[in-house]
N, C-alpha and C. Protein backbone atom coordinates (compact mmCIF):
# COMPACT_ATOMS: atom_id res chain seq x y z
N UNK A 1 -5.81 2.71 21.39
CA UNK A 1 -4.62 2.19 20.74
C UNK A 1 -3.39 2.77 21.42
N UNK A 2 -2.78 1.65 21.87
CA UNK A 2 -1.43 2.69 21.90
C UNK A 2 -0.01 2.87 21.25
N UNK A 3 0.48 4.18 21.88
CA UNK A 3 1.26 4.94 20.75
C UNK A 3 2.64 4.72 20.77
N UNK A 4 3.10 3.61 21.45
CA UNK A 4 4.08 2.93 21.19
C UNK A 4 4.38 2.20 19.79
N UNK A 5 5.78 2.74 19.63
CA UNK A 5 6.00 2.23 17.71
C UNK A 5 6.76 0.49 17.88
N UNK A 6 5.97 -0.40 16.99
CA UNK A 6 6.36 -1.80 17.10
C UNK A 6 7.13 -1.55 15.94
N UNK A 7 8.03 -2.52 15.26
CA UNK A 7 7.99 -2.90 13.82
C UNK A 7 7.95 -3.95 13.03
N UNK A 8 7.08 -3.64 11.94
CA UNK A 8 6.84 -4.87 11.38
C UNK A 8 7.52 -4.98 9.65
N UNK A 9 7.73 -5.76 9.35
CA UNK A 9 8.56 -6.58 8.25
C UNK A 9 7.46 -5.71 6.79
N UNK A 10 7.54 -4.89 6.29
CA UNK A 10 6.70 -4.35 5.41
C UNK A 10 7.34 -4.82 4.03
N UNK A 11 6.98 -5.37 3.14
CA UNK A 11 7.64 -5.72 1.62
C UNK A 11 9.50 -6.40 1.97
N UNK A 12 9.28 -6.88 3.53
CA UNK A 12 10.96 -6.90 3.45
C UNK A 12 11.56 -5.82 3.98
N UNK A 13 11.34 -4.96 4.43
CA UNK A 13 11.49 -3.87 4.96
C UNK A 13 10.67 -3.42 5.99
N UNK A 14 11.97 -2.59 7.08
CA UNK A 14 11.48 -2.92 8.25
C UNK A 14 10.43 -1.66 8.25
N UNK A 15 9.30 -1.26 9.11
CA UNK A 15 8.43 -0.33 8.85
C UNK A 15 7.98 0.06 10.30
N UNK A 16 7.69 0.99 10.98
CA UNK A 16 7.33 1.43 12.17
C UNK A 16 5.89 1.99 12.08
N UNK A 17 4.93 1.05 13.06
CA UNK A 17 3.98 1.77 12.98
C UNK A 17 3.24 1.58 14.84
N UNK A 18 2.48 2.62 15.13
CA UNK A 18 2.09 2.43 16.82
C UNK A 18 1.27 0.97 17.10
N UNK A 19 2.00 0.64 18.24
CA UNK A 19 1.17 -0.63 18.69
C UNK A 19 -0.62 -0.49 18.69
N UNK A 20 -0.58 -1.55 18.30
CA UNK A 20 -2.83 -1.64 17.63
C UNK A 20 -3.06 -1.44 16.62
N UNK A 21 -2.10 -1.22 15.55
CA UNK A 21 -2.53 -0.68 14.46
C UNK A 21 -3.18 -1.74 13.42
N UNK A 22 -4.43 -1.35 12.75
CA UNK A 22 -4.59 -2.76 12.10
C UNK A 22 -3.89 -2.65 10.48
N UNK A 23 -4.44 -4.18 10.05
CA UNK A 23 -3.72 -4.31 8.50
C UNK A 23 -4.57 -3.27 7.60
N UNK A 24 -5.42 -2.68 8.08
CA UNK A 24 -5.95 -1.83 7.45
C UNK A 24 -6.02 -0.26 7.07
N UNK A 25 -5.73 -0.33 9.04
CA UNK A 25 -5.22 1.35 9.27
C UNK A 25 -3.48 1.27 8.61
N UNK A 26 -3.28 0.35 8.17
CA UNK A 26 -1.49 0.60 7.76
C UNK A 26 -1.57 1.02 6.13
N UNK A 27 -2.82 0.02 5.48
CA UNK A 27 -2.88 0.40 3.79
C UNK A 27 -3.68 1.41 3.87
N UNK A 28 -4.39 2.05 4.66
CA UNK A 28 -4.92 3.50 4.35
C UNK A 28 -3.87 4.39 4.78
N UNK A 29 -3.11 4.37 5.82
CA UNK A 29 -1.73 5.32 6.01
C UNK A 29 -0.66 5.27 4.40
N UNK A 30 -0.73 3.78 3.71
CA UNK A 30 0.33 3.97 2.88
C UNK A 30 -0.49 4.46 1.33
N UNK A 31 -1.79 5.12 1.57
CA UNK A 31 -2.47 5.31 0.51
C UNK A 31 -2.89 4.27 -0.74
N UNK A 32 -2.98 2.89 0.33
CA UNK A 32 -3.92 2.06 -0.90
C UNK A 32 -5.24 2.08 -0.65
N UNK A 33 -5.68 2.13 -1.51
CA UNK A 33 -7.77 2.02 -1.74
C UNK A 33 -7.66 0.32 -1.55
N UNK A 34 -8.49 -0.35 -0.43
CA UNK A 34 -8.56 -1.64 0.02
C UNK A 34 -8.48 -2.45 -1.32
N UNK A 35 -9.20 -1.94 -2.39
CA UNK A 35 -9.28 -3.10 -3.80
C UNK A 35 -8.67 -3.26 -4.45
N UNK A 36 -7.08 -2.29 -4.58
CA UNK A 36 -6.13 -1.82 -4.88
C UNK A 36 -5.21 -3.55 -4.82
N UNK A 37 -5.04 -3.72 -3.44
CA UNK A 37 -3.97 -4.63 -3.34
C UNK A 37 -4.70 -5.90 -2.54
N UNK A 38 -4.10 -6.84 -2.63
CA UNK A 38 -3.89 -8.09 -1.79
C UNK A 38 -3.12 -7.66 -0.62
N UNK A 39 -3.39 -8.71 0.40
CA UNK A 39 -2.58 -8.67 1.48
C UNK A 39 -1.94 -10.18 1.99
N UNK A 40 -1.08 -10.18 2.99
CA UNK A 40 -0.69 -11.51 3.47
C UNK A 40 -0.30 -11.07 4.61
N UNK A 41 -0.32 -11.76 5.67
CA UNK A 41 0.31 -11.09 6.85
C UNK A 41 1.41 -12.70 7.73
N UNK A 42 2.50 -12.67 7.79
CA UNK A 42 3.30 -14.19 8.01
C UNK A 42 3.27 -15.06 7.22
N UNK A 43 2.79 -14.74 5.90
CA UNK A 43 2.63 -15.76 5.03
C UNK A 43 1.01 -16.87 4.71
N UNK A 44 0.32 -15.91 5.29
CA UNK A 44 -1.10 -15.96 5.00
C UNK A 44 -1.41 -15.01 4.29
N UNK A 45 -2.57 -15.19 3.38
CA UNK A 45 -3.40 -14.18 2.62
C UNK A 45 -4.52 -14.06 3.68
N UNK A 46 -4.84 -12.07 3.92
CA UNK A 46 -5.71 -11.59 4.79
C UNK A 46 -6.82 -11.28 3.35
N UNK A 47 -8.22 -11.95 3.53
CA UNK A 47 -9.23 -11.47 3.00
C UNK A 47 -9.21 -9.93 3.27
N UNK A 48 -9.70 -9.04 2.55
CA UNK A 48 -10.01 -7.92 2.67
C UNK A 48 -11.25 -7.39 3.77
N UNK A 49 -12.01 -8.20 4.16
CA UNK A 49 -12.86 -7.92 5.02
C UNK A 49 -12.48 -8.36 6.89
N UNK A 50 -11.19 -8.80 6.51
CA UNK A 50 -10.67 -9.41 7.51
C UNK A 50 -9.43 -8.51 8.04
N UNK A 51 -9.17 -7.14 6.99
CA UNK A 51 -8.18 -6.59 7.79
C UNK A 51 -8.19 -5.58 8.94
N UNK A 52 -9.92 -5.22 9.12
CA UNK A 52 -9.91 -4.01 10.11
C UNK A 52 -9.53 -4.71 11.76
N UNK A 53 -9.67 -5.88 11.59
CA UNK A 53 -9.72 -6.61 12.73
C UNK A 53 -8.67 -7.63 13.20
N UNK A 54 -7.97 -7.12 12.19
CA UNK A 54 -6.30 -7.71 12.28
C UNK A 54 -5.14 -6.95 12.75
N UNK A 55 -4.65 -6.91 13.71
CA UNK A 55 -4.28 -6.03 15.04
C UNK A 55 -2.44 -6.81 14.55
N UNK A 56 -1.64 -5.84 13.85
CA UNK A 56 -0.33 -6.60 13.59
C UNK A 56 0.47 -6.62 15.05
N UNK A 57 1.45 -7.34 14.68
CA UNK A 57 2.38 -6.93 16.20
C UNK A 57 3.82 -7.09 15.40
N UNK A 58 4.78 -6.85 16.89
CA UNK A 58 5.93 -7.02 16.36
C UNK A 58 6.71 -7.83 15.75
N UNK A 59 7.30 -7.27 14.46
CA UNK A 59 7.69 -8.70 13.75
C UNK A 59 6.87 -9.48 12.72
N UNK A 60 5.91 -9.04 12.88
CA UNK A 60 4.86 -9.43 11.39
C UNK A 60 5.68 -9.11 10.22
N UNK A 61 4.95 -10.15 9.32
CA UNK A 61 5.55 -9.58 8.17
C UNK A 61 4.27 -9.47 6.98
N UNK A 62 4.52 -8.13 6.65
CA UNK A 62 3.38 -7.61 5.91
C UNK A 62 3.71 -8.05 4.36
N UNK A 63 2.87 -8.76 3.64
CA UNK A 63 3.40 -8.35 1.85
C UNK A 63 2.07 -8.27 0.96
N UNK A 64 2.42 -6.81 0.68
CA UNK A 64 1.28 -6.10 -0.28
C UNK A 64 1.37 -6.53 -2.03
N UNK A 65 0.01 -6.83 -2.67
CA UNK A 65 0.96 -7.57 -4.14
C UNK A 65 -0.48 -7.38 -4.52
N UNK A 66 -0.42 -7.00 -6.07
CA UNK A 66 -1.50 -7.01 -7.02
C UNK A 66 -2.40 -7.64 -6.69
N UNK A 67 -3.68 -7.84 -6.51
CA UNK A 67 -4.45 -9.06 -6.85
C UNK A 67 -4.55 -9.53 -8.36
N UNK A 68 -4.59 -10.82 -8.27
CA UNK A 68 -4.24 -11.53 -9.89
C UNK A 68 -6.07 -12.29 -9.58
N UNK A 69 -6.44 -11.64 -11.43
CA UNK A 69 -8.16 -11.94 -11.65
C UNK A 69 -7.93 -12.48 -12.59
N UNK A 70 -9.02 -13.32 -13.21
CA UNK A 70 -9.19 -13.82 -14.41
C UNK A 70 -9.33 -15.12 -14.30
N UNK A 71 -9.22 -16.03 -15.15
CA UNK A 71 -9.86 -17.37 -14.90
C UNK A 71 -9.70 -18.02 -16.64
């Protein structure tokens, strides 16, 4: 990975993290437990099994939000 800092759009806010980083290594840096939250990355929803392998770049825009259950 390298250790060059990109930034990406976090809740609307701008956020610095090293180039390669995935959507995953970013919610374990900001201390969420994966089941904790939803994700979206540009305005897609990232499945949870889909974030170790989701490599953000510059300018993404990250938005972290409850997951909503029930039926």
């Amino acid at each position: 990975m390298n250790d060059d800092p990109i930034t990406v759009q976090l809740d609307n806010r701008a956020h610095r993290v090293p180039a390669g980083t995935t959507l995953a290594a970013l919610l374990a840096e900001l201390g969420h437990a994966p089941r904790d939250v939803a994700t979206a990355v540009n305005g897609r929803h990232v499945p949870r099994d889909d974030r170790a392998s989701l490599a953000l770049r510059a300018g993404d825009a990250v938005l972290l939000f409850k997951p909503i259950v029930g039926g």
